[in-house]
N, C-alpha and C. Protein backbone atom coordinates (compact mmCIF):
# COMPACT_ATOMS: atom_id res chain seq x y z
N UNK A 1 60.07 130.51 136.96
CA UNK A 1 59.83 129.97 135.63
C UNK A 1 61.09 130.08 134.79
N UNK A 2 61.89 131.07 135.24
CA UNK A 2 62.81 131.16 134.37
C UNK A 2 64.00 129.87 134.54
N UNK A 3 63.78 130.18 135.43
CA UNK A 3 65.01 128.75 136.42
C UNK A 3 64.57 127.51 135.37
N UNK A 4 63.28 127.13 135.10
CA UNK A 4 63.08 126.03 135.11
C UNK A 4 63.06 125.94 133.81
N UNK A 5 62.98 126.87 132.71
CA UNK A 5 63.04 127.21 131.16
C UNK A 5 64.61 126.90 130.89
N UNK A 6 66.02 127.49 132.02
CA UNK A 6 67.28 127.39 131.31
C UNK A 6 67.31 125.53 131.99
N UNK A 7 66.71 125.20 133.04
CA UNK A 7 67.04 123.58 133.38
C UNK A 7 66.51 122.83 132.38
N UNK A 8 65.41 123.08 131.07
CA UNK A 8 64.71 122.31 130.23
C UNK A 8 66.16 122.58 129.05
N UNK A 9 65.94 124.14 128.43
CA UNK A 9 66.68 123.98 127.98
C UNK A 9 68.57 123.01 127.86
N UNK A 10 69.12 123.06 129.02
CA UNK A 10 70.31 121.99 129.63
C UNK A 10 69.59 120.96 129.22
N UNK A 11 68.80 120.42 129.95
CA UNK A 11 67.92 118.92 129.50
C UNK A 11 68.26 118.86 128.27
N UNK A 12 67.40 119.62 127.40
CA UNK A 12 67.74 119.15 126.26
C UNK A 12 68.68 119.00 125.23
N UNK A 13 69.62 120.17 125.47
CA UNK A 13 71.04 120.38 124.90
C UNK A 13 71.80 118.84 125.44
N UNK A 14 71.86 118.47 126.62
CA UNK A 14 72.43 117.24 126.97
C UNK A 14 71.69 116.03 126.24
N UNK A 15 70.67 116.25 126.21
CA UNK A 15 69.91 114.97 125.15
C UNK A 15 70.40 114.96 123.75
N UNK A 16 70.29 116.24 123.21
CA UNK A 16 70.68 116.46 122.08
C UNK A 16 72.12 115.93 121.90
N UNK A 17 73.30 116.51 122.55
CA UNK A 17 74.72 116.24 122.37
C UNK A 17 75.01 114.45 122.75
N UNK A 18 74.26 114.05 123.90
CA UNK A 18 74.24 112.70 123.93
C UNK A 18 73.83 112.07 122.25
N UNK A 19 72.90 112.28 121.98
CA UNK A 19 71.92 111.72 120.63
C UNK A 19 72.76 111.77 119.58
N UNK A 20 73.67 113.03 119.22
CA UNK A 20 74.09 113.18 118.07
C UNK A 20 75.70 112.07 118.40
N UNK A 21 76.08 112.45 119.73
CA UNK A 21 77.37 111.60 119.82
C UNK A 21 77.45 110.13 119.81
N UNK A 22 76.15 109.18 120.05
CA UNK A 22 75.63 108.14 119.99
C UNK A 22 75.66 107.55 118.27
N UNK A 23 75.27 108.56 117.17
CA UNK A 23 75.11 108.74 116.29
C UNK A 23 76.48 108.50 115.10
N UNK A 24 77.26 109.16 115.78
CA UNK A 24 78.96 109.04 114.82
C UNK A 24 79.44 107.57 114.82
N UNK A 25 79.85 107.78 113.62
CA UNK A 25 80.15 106.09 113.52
C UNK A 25 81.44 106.38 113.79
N UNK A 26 81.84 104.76 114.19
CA UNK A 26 83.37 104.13 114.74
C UNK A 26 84.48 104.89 113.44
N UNK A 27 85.28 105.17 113.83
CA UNK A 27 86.88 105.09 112.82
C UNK A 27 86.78 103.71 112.02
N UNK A 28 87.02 103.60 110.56
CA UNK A 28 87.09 102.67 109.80
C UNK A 28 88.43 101.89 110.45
N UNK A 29 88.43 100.26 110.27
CA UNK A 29 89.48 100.21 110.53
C UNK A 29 90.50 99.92 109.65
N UNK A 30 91.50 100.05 109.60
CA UNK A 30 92.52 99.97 108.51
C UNK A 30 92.68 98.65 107.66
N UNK A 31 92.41 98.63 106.50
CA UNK A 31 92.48 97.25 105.31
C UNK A 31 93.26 96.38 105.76
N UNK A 32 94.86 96.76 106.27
CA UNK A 32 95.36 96.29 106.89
C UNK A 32 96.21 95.92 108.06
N UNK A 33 96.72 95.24 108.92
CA UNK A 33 96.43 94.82 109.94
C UNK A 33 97.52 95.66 110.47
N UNK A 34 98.06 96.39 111.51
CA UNK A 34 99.34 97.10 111.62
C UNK A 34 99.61 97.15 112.93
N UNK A 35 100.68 97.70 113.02
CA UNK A 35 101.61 97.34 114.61
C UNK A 35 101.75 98.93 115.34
N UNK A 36 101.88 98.73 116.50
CA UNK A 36 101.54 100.14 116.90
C UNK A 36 102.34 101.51 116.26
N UNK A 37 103.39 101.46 115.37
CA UNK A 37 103.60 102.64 114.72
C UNK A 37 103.14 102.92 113.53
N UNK A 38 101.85 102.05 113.50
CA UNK A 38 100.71 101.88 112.07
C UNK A 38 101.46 101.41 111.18
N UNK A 39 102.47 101.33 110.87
CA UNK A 39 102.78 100.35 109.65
C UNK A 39 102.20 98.68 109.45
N UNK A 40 102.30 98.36 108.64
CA UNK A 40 101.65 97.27 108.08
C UNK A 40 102.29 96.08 109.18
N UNK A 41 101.65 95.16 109.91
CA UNK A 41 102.48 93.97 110.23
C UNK A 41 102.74 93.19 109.60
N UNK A 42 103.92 93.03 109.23
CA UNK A 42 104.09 92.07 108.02
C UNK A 42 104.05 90.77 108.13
N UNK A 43 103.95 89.85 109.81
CA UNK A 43 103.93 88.75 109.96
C UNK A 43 102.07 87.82 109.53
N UNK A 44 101.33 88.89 110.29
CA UNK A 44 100.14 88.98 109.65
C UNK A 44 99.59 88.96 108.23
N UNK A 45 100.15 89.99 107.87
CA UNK A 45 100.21 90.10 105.91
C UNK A 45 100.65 88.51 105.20
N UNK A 46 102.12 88.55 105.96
CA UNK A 46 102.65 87.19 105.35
C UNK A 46 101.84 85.64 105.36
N UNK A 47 101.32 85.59 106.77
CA UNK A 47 100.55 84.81 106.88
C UNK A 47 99.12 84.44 106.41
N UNK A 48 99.01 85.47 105.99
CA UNK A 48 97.40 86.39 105.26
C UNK A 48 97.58 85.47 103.40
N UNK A 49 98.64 86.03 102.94
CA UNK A 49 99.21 85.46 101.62
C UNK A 49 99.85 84.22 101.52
N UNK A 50 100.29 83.61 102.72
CA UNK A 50 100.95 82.41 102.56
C UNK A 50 99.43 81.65 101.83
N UNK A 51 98.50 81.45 102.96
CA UNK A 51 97.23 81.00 103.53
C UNK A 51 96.39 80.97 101.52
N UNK A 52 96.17 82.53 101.05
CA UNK A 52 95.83 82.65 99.83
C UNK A 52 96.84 81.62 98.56
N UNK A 53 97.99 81.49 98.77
CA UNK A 53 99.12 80.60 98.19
C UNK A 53 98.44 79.18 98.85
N UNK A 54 98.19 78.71 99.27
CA UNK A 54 97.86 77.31 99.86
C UNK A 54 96.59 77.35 99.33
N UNK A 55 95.88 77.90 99.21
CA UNK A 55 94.27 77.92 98.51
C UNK A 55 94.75 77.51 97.28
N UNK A 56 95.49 78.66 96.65
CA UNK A 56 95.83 78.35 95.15
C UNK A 56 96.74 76.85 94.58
N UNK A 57 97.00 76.94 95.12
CA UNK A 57 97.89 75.32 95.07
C UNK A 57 97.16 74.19 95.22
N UNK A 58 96.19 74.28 96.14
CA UNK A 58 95.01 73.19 96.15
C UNK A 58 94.09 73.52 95.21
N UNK A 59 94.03 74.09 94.67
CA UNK A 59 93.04 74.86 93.62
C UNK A 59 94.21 74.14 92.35
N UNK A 60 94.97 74.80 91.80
CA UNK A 60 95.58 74.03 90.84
C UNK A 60 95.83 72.64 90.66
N UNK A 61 96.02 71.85 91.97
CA UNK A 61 96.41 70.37 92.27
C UNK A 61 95.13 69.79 92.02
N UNK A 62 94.26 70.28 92.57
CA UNK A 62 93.14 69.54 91.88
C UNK A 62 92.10 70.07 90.36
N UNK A 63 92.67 71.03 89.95
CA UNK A 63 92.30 70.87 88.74
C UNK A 63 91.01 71.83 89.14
N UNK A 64 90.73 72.17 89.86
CA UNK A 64 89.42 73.52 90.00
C UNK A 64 89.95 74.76 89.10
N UNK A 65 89.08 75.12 88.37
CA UNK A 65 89.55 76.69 87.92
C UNK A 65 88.73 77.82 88.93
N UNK A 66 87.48 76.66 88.78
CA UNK A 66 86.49 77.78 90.09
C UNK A 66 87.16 78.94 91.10
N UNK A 67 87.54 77.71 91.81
CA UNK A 67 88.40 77.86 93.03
C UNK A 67 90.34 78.70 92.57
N UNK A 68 90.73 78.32 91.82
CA UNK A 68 91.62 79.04 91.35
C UNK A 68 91.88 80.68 91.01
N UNK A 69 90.37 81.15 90.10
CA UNK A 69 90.23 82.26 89.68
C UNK A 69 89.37 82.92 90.91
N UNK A 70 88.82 82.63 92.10
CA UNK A 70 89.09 83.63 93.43
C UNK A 70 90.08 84.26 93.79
N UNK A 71 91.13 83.92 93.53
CA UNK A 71 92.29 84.42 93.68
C UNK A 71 92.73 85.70 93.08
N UNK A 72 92.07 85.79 91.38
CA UNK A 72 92.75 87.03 91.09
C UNK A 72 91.28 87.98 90.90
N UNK A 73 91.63 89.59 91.04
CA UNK A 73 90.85 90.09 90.72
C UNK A 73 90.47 90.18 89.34
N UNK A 74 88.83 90.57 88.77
CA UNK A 74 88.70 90.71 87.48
C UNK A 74 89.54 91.11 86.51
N UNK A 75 90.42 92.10 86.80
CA UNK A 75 91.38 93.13 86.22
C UNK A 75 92.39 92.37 86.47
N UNK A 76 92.79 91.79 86.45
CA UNK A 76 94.55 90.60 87.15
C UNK A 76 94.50 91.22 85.74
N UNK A 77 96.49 90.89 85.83
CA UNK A 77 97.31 90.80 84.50
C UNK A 77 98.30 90.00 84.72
N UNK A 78 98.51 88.98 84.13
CA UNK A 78 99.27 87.95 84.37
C UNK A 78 100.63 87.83 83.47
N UNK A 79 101.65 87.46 83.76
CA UNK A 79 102.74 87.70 82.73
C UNK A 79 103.41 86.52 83.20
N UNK A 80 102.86 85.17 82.21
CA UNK A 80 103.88 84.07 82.50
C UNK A 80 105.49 83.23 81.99
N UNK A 81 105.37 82.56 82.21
CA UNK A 81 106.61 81.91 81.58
C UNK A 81 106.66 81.58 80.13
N UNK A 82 106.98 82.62 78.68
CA UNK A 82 107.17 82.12 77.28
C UNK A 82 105.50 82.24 76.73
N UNK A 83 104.80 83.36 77.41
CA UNK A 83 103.68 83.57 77.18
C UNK A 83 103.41 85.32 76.99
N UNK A 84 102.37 85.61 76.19
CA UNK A 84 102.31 86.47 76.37
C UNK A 84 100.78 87.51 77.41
N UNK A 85 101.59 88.79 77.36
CA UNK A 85 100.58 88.85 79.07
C UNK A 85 99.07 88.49 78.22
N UNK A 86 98.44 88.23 79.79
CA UNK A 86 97.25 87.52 79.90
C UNK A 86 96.08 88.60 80.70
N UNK A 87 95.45 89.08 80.48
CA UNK A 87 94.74 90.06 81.18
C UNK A 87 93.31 89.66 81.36
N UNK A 88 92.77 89.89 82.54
CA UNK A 88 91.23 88.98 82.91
C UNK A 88 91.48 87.89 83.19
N UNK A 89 90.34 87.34 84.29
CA UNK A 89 89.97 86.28 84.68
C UNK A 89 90.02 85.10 83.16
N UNK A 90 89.47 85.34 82.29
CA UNK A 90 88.77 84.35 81.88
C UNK A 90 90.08 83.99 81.22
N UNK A 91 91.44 84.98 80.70
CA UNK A 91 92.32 84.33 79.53
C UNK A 91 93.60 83.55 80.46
N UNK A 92 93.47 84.12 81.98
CA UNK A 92 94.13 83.31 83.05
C UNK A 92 93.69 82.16 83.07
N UNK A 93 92.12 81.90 82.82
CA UNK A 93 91.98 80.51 83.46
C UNK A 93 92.19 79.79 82.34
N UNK A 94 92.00 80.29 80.73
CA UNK A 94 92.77 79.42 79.84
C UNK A 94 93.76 78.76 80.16
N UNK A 95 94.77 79.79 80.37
CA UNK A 95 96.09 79.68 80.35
C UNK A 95 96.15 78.14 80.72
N UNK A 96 95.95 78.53 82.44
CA UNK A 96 96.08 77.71 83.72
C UNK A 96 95.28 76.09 82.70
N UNK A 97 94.59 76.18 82.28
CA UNK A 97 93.62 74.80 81.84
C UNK A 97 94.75 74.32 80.73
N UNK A 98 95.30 75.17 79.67
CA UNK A 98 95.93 74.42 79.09
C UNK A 98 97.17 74.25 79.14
N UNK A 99 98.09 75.07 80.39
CA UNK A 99 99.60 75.21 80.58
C UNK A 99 100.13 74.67 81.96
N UNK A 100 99.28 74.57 82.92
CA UNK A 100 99.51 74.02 84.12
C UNK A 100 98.74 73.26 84.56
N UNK A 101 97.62 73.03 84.73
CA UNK A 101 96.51 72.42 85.23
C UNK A 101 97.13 71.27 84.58
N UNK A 102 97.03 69.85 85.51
CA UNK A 102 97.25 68.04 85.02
C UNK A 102 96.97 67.64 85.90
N UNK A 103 96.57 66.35 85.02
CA UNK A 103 96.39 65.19 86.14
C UNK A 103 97.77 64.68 86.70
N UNK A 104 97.29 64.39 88.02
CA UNK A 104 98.82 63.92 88.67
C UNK A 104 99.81 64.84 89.13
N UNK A 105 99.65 66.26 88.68
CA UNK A 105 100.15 66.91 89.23
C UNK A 105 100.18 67.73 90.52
N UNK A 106 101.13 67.77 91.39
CA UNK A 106 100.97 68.57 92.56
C UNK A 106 101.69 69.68 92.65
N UNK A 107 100.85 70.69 93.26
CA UNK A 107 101.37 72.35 92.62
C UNK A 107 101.43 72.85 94.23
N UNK A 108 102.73 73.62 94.58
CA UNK A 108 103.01 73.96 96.05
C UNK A 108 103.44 75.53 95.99
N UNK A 109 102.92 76.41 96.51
CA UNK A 109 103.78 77.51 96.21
C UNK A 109 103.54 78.34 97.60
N UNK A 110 105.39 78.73 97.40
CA UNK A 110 106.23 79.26 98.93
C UNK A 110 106.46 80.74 99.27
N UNK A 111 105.15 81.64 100.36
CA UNK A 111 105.97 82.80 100.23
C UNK A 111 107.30 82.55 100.92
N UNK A 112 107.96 84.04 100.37
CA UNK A 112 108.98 83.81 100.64
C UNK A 112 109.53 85.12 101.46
N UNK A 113 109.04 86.07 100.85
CA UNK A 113 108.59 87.77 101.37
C UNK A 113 107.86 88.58 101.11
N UNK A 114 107.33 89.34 101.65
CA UNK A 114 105.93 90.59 101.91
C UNK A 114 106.26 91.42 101.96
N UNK A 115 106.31 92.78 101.38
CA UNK A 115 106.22 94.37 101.14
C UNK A 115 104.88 94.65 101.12
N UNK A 116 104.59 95.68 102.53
CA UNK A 116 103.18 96.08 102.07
C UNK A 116 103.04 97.45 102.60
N UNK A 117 102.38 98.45 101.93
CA UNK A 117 101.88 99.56 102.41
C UNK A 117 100.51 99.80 102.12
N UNK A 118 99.91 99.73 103.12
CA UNK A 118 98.24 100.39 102.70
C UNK A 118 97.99 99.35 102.66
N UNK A 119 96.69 98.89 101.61
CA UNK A 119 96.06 98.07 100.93
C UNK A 119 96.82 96.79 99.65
N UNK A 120 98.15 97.73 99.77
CA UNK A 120 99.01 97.01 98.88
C UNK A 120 99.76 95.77 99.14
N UNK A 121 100.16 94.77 98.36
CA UNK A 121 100.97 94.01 98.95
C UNK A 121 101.83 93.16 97.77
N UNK A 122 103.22 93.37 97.96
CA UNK A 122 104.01 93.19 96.75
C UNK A 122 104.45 91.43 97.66
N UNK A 123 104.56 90.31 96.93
CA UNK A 123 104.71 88.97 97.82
C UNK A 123 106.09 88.50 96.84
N UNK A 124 106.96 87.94 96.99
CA UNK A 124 107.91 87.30 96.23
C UNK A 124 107.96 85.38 96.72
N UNK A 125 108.04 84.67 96.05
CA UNK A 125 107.58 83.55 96.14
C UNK A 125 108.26 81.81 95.64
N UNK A 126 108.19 81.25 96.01
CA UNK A 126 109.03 79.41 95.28
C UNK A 126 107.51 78.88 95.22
N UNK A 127 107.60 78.37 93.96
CA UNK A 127 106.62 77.45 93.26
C UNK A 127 107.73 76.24 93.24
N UNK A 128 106.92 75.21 93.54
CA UNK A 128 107.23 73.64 93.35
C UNK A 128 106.03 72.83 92.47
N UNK A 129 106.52 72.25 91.23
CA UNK A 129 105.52 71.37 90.92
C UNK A 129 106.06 69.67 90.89
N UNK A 130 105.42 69.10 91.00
CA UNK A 130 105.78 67.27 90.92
C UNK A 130 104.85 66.90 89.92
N UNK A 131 105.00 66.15 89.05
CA UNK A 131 104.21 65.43 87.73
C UNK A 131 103.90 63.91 88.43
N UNK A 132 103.31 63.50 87.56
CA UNK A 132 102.96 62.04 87.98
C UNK A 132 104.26 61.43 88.10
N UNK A 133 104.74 61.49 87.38
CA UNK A 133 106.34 60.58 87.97
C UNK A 133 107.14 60.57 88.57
N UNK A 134 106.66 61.76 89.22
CA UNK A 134 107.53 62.36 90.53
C UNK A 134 108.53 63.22 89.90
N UNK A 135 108.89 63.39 88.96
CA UNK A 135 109.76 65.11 88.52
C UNK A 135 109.04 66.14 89.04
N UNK A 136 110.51 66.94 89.68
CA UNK A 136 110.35 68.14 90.40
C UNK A 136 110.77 69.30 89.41
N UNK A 137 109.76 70.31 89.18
CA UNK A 137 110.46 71.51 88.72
C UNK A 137 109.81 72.57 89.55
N UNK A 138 110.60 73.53 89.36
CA UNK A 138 110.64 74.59 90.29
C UNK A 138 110.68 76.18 89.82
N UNK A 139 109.97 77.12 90.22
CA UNK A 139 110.09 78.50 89.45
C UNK A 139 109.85 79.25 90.90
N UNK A 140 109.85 80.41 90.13
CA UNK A 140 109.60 82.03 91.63
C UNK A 140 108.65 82.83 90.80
N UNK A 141 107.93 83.40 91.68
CA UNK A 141 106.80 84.30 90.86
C UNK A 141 106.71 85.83 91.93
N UNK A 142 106.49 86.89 91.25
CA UNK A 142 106.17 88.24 92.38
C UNK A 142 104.30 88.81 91.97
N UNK A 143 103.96 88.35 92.61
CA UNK A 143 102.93 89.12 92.93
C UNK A 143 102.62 90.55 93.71
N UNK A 144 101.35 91.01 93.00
CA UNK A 144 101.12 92.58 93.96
C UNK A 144 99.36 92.33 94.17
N UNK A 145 99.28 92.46 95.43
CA UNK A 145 97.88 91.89 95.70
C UNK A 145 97.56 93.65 96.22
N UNK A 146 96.04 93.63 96.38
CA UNK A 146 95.22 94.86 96.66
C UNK A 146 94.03 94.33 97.58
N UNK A 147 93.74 94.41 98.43
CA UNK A 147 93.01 94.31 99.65
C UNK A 147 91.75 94.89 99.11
N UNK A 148 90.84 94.03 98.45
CA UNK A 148 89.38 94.47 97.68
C UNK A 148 88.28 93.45 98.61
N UNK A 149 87.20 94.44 99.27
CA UNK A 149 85.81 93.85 100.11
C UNK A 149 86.76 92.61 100.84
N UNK A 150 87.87 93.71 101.55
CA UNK A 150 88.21 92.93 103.30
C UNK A 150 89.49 91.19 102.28
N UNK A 151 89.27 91.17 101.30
CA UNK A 151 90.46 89.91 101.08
C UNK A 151 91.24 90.69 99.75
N UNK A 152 92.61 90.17 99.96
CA UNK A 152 93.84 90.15 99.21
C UNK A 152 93.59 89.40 97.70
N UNK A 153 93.20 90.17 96.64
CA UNK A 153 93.46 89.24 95.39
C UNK A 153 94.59 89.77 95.00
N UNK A 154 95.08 88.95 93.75
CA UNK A 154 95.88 89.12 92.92
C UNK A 154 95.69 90.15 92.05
N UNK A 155 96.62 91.36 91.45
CA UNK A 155 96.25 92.50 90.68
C UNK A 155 97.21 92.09 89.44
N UNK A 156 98.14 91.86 90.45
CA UNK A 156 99.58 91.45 88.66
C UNK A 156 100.57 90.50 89.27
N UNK A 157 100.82 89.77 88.26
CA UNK A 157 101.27 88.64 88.73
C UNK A 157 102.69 88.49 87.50
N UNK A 158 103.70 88.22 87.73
CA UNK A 158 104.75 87.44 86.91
C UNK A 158 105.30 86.53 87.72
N UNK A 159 105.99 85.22 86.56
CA UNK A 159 106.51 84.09 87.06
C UNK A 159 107.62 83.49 85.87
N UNK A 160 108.53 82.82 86.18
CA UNK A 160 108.67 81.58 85.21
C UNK A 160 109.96 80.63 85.90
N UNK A 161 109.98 79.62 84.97
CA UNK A 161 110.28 78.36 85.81
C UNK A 161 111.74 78.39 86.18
N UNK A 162 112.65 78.17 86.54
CA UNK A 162 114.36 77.34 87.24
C UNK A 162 114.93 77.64 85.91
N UNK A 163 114.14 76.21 85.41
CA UNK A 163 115.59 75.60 84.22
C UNK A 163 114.55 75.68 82.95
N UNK A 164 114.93 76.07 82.03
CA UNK A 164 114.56 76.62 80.67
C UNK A 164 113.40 75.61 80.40
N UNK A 165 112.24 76.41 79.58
CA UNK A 165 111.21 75.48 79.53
C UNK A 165 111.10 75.48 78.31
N UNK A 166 111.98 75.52 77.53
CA UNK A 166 112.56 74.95 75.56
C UNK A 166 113.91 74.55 75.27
């Protein structure tokens, strides 16, 4: 009997240690995407933000704010060209409605480079716009995006244009 009391007991210790090890959840996986000495891959990242830049540009070109203000988080702070900063969704999408947003206009914007650690991601960038008449003007903007529920918004943003806009 005794034999068969320490074989129940084993039984169950192995059930048990199976049960609880079944139980542990996976390692989170990292916000972002990284290369085997865990640093950030930046070709990934880059491509990650180009992709968010091409949203936004079709989002401005056609005149969506909808679709525009996915882009930044609630908290964005925006600091544009001969403006003063802009903080929240809602005084961005002013902005954008009464300072950039047109008809006829086509809005293109180029990363150019990616710094990222963690969740962070600092982007440096070429904006191209064309007007209905085909004038080209041109600016650079740096963004710092934050990896919030698995996508990259915008946290702070500055920009302004080439050639003097007064």
């Amino acid at each position: 009997m005794k034999k068969t009391c320490v074989s129940l007991v084993k039984t169950i210790f192995l059930f048990c240690f199976i049960a609880l090890a079944g139980c542990q959840t996976a390692p989170e996986e990292t916000a972002t995407a990284t290369d085997p000495t865990g640093k950030p891959d930046l070709a990934k990242v880059r491509a990650e933000i180009q992709a968010l830049e091409t949203e936004f540009g079709t989002a401005t070109t056609n005149n969506d704010l909808d679709a525009l203000l996915e882009y930044y988080a609630a908290d964005a702070i925006s600091l544009a060209n001969d403006a003063p900063p802009m903080v929240g969704k809602a005084a961005i999408g002013d902005y954008y409605k009464e300072n950039v947003m047109g008809a006829g206009k086509t809005h293109l914007y180029q990363t150019i480079d990616v710094f990222a650690e963690g969740d962070m991601v600092v982007e440096t960038g070429k904006s191209t716009t064309t007007d209905a008449a085909g004038k080209v003007s041109t600016g650079k903007y740096m963004a710092l995006y934050e990896k919030r529920n698995g996508r990259y918004v915008c946290i702070r943003e500055v920009y302004n244009n080439d050639e003097p806009s007064r």
